[in-house]
N, C-alpha and C. Protein backbone atom coordinates (compact mmCIF):
# COMPACT_ATOMS: atom_id res chain seq x y z
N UNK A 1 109.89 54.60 143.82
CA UNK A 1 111.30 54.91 143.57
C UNK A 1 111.58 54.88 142.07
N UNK A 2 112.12 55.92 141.39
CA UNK A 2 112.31 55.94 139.88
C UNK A 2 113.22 54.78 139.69
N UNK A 3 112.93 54.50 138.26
CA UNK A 3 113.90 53.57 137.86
C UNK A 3 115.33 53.87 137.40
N UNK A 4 115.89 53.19 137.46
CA UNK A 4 117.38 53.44 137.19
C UNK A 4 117.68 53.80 135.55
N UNK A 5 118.39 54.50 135.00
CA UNK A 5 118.51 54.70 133.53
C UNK A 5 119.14 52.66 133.09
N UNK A 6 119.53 51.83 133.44
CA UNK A 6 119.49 50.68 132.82
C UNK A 6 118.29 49.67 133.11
N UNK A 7 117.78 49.99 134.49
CA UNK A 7 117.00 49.22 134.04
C UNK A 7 115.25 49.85 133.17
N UNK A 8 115.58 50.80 132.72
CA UNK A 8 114.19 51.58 132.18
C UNK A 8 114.50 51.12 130.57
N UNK A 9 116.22 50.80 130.10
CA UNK A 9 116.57 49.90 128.68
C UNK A 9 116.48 48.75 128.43
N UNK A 10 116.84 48.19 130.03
CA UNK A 10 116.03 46.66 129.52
C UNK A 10 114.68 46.41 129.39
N UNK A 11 113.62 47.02 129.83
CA UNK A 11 112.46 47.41 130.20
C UNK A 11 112.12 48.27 128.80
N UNK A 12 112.27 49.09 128.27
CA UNK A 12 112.12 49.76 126.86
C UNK A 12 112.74 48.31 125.90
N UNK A 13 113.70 47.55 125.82
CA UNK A 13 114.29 46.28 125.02
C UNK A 13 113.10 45.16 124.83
N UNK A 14 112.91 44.83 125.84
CA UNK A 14 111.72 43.59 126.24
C UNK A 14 110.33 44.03 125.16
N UNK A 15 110.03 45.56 125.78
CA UNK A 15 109.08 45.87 124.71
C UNK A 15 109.13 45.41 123.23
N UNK A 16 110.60 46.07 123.35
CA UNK A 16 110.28 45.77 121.47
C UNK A 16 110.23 44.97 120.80
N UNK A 17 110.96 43.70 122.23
CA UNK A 17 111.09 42.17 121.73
C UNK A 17 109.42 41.67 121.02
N UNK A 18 108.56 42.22 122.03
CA UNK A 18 107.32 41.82 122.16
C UNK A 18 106.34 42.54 121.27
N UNK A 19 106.97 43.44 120.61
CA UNK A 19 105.79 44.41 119.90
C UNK A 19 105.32 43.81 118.51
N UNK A 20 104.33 44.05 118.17
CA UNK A 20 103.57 43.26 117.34
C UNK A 20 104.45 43.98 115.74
N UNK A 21 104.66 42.63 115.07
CA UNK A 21 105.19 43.35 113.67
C UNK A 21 104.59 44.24 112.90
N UNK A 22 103.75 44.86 112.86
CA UNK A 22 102.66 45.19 111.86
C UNK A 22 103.18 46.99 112.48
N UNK A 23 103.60 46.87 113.53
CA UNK A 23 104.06 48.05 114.07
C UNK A 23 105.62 48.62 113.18
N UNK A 24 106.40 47.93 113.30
CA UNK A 24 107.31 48.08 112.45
C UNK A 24 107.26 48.03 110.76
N UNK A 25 106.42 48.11 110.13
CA UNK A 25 105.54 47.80 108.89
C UNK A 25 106.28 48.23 108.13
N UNK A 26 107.06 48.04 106.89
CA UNK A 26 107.68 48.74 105.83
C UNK A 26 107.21 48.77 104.87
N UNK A 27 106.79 49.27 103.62
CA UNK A 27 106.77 49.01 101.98
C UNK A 27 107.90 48.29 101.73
N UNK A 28 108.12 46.65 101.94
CA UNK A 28 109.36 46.04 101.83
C UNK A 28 108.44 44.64 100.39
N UNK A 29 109.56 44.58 99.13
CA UNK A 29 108.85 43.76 98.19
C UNK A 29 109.17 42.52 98.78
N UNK A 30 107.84 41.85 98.72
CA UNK A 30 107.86 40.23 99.25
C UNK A 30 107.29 40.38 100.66
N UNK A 31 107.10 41.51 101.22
CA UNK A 31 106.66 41.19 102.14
C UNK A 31 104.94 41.90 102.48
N UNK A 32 104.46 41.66 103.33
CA UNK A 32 103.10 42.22 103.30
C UNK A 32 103.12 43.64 103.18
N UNK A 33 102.08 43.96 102.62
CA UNK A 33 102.32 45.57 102.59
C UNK A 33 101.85 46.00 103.47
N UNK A 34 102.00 47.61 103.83
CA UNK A 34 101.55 48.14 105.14
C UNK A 34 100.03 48.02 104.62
N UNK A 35 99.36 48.17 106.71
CA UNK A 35 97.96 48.49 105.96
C UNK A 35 97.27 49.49 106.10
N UNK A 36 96.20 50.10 105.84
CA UNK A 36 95.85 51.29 105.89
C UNK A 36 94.33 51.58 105.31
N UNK A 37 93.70 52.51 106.33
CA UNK A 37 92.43 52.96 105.78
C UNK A 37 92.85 54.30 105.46
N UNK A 38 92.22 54.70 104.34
CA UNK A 38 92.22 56.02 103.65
C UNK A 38 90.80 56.88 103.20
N UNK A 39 91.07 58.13 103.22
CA UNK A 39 89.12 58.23 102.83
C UNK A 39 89.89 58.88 101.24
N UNK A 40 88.63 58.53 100.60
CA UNK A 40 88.20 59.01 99.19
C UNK A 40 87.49 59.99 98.66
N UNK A 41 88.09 60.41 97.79
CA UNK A 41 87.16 61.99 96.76
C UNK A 41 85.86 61.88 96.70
N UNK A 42 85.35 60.89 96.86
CA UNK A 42 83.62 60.86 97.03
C UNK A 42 83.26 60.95 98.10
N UNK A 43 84.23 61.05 99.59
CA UNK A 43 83.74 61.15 100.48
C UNK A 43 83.41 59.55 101.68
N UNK A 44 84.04 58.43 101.03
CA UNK A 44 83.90 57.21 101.71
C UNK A 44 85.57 57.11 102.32
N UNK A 45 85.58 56.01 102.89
CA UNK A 45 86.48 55.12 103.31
C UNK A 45 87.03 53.53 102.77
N UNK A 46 88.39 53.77 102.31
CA UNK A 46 88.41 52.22 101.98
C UNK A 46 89.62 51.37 102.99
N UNK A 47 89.98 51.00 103.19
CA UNK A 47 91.44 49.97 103.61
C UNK A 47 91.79 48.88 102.76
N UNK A 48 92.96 48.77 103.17
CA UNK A 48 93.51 47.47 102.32
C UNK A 48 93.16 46.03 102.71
N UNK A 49 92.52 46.37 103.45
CA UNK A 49 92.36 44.87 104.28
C UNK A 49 90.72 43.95 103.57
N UNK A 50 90.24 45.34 103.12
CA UNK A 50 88.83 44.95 102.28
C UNK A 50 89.21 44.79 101.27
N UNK A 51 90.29 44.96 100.63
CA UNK A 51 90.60 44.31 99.06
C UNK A 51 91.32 43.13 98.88
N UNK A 52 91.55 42.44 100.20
CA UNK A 52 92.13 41.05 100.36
C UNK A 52 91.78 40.03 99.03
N UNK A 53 92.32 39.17 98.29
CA UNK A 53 91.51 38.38 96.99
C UNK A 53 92.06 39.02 95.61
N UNK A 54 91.97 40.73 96.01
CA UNK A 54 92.20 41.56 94.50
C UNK A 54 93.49 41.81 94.42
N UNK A 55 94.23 42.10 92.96
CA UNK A 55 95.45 42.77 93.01
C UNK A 55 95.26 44.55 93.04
N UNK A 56 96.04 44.90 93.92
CA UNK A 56 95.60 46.52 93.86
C UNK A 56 97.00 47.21 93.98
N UNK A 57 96.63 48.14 92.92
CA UNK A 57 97.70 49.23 92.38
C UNK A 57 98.09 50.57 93.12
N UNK A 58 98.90 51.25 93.73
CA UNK A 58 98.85 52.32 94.44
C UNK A 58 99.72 53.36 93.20
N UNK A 59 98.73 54.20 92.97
CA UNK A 59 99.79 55.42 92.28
C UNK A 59 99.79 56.72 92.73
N UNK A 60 100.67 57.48 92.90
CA UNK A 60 100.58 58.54 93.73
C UNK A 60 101.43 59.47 92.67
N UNK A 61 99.82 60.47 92.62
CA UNK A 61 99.71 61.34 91.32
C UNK A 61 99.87 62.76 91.99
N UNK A 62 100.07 63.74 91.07
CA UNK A 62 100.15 65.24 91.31
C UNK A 62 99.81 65.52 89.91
N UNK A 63 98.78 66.22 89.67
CA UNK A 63 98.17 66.64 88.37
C UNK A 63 98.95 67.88 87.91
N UNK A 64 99.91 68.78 88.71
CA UNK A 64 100.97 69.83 88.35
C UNK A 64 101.96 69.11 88.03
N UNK A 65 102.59 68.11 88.19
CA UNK A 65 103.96 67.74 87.81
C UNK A 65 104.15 67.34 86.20
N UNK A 66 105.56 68.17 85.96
CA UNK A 66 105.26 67.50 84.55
C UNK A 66 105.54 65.80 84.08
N UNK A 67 106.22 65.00 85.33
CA UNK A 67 106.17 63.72 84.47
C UNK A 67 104.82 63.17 84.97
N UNK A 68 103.89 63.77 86.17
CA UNK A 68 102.46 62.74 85.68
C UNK A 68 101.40 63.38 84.55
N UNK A 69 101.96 64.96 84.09
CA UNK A 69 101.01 65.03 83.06
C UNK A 69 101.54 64.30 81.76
N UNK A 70 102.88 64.11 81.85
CA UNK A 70 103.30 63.32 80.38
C UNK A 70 102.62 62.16 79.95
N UNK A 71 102.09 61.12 81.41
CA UNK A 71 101.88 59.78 81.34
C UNK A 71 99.97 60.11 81.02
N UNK A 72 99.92 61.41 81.73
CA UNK A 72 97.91 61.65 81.32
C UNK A 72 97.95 62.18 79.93
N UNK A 73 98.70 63.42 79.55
CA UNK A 73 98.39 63.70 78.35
C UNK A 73 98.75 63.07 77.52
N UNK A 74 99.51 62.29 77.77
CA UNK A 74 100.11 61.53 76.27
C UNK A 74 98.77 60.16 76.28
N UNK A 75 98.04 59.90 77.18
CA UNK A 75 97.22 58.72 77.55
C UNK A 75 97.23 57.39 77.93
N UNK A 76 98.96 57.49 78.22
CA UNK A 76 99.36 56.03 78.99
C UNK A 76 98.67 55.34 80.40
N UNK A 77 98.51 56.86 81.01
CA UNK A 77 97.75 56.39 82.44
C UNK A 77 97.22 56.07 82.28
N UNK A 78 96.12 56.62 81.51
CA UNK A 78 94.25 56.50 81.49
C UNK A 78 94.34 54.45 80.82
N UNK A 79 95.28 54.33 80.37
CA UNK A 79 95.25 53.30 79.28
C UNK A 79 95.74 51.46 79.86
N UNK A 80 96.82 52.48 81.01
CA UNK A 80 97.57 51.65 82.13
C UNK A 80 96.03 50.65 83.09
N UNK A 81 95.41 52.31 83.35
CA UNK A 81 94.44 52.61 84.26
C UNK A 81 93.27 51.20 84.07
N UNK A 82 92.80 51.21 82.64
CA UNK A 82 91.89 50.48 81.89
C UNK A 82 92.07 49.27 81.95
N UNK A 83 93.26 49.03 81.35
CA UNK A 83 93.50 47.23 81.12
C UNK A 83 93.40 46.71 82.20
N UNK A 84 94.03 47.18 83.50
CA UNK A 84 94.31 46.63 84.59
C UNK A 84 92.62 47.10 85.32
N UNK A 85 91.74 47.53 85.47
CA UNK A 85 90.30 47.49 85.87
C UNK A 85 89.77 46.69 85.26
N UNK A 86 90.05 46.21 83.65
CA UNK A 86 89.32 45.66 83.25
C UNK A 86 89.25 43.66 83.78
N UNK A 87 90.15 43.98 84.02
CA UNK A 87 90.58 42.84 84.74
C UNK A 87 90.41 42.37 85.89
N UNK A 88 90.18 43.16 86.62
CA UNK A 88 89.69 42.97 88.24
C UNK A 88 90.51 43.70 89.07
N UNK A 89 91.50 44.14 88.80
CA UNK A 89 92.61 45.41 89.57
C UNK A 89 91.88 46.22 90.26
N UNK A 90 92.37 46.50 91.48
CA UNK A 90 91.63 47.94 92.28
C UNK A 90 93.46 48.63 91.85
N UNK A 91 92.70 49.60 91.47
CA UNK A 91 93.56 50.84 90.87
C UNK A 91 92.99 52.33 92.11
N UNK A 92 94.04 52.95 92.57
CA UNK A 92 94.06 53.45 93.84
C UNK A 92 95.08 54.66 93.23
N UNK A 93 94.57 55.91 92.82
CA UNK A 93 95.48 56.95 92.71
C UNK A 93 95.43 57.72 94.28
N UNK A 94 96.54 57.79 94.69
CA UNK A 94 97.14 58.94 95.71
C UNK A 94 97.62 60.00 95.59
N UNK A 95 96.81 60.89 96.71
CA UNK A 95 97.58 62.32 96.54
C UNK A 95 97.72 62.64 97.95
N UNK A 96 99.39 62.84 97.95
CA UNK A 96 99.68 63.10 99.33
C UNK A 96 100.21 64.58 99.39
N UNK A 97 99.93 65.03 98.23
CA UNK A 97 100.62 66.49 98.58
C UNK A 97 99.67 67.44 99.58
N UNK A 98 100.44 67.74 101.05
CA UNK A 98 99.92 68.64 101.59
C UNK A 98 98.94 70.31 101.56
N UNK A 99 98.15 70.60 102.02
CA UNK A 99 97.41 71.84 101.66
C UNK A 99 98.49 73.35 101.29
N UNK A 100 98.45 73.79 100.40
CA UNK A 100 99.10 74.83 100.00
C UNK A 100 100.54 74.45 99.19
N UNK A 101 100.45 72.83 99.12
CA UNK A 101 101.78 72.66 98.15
C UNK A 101 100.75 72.12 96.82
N UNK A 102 101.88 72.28 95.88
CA UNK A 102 101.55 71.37 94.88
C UNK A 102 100.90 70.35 94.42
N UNK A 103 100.03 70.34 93.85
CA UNK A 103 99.21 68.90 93.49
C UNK A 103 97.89 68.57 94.60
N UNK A 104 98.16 70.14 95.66
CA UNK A 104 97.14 69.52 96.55
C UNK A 104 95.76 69.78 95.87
N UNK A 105 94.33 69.23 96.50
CA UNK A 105 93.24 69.55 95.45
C UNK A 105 92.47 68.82 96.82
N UNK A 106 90.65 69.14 96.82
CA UNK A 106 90.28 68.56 97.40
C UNK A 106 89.38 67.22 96.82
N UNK A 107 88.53 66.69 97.32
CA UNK A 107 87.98 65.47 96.52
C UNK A 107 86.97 65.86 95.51
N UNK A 108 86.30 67.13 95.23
CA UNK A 108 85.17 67.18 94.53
C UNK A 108 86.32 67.79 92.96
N UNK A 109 87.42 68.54 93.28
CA UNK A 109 88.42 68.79 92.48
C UNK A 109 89.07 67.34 92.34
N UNK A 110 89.49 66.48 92.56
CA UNK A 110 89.99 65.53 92.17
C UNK A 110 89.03 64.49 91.26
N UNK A 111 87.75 64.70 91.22
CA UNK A 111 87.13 64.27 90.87
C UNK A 111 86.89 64.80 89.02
N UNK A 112 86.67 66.22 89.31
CA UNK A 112 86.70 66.47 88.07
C UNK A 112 87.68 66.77 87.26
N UNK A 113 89.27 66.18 88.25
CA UNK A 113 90.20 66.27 87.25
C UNK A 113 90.61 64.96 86.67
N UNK A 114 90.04 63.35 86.93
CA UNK A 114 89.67 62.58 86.36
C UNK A 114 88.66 62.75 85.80
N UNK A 115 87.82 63.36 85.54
CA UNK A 115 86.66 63.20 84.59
C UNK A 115 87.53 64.14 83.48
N UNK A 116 87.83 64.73 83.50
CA UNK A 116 88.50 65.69 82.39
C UNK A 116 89.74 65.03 81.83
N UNK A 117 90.23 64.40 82.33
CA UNK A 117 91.30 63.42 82.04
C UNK A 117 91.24 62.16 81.11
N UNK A 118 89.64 62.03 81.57
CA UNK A 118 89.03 60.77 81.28
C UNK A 118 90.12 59.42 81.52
N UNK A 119 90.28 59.79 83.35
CA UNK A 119 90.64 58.54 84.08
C UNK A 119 90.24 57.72 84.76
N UNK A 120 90.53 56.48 84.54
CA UNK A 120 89.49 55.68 85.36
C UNK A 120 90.11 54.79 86.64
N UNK A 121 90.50 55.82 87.77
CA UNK A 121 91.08 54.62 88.84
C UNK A 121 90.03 54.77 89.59
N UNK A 122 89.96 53.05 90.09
CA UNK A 122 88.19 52.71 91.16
C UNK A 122 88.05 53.94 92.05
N UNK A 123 89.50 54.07 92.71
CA UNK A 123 89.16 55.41 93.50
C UNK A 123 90.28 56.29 93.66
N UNK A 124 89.90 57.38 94.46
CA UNK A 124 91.59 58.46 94.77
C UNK A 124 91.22 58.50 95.89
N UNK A 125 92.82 58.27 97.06
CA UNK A 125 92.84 58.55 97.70
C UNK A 125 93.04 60.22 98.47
N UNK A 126 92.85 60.58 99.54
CA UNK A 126 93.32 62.28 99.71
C UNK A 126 93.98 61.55 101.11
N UNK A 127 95.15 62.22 100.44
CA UNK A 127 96.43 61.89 102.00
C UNK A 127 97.25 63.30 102.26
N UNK A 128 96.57 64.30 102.63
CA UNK A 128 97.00 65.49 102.54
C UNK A 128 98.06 66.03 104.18
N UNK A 129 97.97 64.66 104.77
CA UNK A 129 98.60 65.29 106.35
C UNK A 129 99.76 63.81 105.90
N UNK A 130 100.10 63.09 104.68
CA UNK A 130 101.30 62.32 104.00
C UNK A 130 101.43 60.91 104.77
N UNK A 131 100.23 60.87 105.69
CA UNK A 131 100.65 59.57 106.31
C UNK A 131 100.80 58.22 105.70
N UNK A 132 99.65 58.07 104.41
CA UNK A 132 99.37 56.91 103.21
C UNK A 132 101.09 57.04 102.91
N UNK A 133 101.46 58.12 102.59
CA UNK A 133 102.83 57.91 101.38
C UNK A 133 103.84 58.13 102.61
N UNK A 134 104.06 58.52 103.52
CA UNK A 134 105.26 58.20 104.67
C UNK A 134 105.21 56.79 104.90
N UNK A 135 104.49 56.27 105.09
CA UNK A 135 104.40 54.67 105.54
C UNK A 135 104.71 54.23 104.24
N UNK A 136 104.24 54.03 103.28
CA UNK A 136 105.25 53.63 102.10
C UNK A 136 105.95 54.02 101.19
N UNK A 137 106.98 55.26 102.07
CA UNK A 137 108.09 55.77 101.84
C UNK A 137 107.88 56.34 99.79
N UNK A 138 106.46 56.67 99.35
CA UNK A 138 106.20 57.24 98.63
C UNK A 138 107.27 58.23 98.11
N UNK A 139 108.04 58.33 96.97
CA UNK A 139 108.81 59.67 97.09
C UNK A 139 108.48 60.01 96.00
N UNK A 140 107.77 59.99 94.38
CA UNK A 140 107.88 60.77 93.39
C UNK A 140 106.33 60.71 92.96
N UNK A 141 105.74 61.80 91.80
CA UNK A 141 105.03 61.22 91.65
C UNK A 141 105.18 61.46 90.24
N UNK A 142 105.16 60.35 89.29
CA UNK A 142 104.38 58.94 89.75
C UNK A 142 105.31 58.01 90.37
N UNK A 143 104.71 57.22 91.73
CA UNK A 143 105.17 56.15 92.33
C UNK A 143 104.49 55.32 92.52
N UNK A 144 104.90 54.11 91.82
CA UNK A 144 103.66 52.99 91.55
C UNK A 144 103.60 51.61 92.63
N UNK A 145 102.83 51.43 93.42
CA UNK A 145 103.03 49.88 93.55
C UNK A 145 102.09 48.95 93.45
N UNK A 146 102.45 47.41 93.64
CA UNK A 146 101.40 46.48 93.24
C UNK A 146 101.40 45.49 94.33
N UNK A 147 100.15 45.33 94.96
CA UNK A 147 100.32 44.59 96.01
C UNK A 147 98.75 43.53 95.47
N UNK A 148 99.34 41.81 95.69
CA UNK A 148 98.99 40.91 95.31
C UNK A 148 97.86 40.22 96.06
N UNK A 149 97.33 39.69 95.54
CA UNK A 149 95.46 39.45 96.45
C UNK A 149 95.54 38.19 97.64
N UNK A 150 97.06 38.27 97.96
CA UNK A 150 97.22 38.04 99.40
C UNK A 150 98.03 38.82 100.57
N UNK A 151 97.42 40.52 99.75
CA UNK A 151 98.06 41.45 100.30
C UNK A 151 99.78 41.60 100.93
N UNK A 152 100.21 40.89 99.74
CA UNK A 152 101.82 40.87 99.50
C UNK A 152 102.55 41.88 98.72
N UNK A 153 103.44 42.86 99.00
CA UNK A 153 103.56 43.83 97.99
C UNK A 153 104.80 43.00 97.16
N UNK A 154 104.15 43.02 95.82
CA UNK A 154 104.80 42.15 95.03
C UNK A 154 105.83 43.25 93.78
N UNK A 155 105.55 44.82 93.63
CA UNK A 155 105.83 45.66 93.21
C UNK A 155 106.04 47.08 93.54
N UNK A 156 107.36 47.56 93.47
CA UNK A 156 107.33 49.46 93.69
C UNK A 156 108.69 49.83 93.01
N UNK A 157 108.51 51.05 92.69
CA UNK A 157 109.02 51.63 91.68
C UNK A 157 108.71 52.57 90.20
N UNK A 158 109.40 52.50 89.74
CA UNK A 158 108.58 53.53 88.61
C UNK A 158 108.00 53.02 87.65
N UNK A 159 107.21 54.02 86.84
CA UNK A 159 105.83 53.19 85.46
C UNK A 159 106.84 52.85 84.12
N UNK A 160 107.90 53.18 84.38
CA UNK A 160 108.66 52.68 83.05
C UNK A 160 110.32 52.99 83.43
N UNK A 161 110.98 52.90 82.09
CA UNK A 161 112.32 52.89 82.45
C UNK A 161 113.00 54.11 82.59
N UNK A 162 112.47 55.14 81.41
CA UNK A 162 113.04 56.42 80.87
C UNK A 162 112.83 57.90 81.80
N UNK A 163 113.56 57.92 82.54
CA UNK A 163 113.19 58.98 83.69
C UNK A 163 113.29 60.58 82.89
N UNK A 164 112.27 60.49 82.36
CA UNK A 164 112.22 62.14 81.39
C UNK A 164 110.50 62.66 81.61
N UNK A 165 110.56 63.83 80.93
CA UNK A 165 109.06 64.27 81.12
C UNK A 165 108.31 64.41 79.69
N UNK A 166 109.36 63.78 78.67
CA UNK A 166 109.05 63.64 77.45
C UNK A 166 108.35 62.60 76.98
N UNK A 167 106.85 62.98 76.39
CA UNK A 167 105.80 61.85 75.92
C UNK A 167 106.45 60.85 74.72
N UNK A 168 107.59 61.64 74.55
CA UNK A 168 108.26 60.53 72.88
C UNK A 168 108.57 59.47 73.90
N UNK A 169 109.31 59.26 75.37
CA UNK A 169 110.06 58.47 75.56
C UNK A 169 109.26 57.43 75.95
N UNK A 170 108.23 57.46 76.07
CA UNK A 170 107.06 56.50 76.67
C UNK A 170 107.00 55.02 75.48
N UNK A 171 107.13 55.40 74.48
CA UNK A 171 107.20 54.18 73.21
C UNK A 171 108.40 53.61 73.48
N UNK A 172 109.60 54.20 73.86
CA UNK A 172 111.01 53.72 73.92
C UNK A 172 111.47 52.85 75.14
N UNK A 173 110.75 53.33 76.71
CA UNK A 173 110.81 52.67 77.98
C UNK A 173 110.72 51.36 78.17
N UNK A 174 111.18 50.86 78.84
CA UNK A 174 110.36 49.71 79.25
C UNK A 174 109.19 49.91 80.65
N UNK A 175 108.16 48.96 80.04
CA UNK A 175 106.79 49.62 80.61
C UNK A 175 107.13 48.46 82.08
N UNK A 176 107.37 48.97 82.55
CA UNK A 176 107.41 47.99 84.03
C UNK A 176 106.71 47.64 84.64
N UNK A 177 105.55 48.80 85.09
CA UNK A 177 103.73 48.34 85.60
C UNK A 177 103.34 47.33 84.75
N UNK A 178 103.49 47.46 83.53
CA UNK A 178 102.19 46.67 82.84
C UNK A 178 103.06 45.72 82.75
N UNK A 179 104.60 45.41 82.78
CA UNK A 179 105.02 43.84 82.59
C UNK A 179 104.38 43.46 83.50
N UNK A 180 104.86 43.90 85.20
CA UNK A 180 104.54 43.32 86.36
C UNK A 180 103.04 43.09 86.24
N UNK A 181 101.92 43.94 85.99
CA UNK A 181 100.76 43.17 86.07
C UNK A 181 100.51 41.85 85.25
N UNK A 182 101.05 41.71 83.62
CA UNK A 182 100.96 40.96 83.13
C UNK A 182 102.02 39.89 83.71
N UNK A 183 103.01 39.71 84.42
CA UNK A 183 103.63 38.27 85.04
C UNK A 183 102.66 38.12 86.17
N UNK A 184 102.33 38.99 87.33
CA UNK A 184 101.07 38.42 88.01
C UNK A 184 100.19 37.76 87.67
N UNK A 185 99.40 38.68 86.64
CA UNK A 185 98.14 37.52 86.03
C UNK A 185 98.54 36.15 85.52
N UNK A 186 99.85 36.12 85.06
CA UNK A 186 100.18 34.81 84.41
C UNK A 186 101.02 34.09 85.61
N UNK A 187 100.67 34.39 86.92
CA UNK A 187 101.43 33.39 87.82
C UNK A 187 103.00 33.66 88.00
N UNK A 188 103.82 34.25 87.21
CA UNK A 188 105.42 34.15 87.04
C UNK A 188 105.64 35.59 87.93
N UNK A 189 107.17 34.95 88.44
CA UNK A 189 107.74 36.28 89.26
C UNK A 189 107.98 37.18 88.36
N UNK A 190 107.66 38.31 89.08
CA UNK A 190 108.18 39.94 88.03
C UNK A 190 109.56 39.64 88.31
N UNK A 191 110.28 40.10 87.36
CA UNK A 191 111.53 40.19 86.66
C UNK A 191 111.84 41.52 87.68
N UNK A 192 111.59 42.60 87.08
CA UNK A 192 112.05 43.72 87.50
C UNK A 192 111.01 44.54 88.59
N UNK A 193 111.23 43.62 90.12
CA UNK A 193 110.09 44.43 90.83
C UNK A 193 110.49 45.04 92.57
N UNK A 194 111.36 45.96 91.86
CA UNK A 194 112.03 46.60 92.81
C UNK A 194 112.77 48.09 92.06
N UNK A 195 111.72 48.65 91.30
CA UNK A 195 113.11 49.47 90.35
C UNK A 195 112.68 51.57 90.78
N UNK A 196 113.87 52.29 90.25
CA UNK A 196 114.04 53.04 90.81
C UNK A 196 112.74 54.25 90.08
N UNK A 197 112.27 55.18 90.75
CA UNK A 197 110.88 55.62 90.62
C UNK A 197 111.46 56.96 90.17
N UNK A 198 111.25 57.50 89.65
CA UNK A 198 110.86 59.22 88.96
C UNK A 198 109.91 59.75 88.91
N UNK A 199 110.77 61.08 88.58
CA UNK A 199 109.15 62.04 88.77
C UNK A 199 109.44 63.43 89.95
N UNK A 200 108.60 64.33 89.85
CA UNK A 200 108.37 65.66 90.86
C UNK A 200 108.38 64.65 92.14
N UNK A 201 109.31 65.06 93.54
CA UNK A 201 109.15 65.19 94.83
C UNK A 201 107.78 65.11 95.22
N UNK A 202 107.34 64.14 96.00
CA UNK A 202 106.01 63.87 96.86
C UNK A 202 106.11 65.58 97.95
N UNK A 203 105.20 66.19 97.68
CA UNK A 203 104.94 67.40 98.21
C UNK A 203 104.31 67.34 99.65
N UNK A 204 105.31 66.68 100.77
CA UNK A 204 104.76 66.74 102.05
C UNK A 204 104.88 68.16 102.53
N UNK A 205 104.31 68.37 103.54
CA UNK A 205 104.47 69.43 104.60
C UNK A 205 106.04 70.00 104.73
């Protein structure tokens, strides 16, 4: 005998009472970050769950847009990129732009557009069907976050203050990634780690 339309809501309610949090998962700061396996331009697989211990950076790049070429050509990325590897950072560029939009590329092309760049993130992700950047509500690129080596997202938002595509304004900004990595390493809460992101539209489907 079908169920009745109320009791199929208390019955759909109960569920959700019971559903495991990790299901409801947000990019929310302070709280765990979503998790996720992704494959890479070389052709592997990583997740977040294997970088447990490390602080790791998510940036989600489009090599057509003009504010992530401002931050490559002018050499802030590559420079961002460095200090924070040199240190023990897993640095994680994303590209979620779908096939036939903007910024899309495949991994052997993503590869040699860091080598030509002379960038150094450990790896790039390819999120070309947007699921990496839907789950953490990814919207510009560049959109940066920093999630802490007890897989806490402790940072998201944009790489500085000055929402322009102009390389002058990069000396003038305030650099917000690199404060936030530098109050991590030194133990102290980021000041400003919730701030508003710029940049070209994440190029989903």
């Amino acid at each position: 005998m079908p169920l009745r339309p109320m009791y199929r809501l208390a019955l759909f309610t109960a569920a959700l009472a019971f559903a495991p949090l990790h299901a409801f998962a947000t990019a929310t700061v302070d709280q765990p970050a979503p998790a996720f396996t992704a494959a890479t331009a070389d052709g592997k697989n990583i997740s977040l769950d294997s970088l447990k211990g490390k602080t790791v950076v998510l940036e989600w790049t489009n090599h057509d847009c003009p504010f992530v070429k401002k931050h490559y050509d002018s050499g802030n990325m590559q420079s961002l990129q460095k200090d924070a590897t040199a240190k023990g950072v897993v640095w994680l560029q994303v590209i979620s732009s779908a096939p036939g939009k903007q910024g899309y590329v495949d991994g052997a092309t993503a590869m040699k557009l860091n080598s030509a760049r002379s960038a150094v993130p450990t790896a790039t992700l390819l999120d070309p069907d947007g699921k990496l950047g839907k789950l953490y509500e990814a919207k510009t690129t560049p959109h940066i976050y920093i999630i802490d080596a007890k897989g806490v997202l402790v940072y998201k938002g944009g790489i500085d203050s000055i929402a322009s595509a102009d390389k002058a304004d990069i000396a003038k900004a305030e650099p917000y990634v690199s404060e936030a990595l530098a109050s991590l390493a030194a133990g102290k809460k980021i000041a400003a780690n919730n701030t508003k992101p710029y940049g070209c539209s994440v190029k989903y489907e």
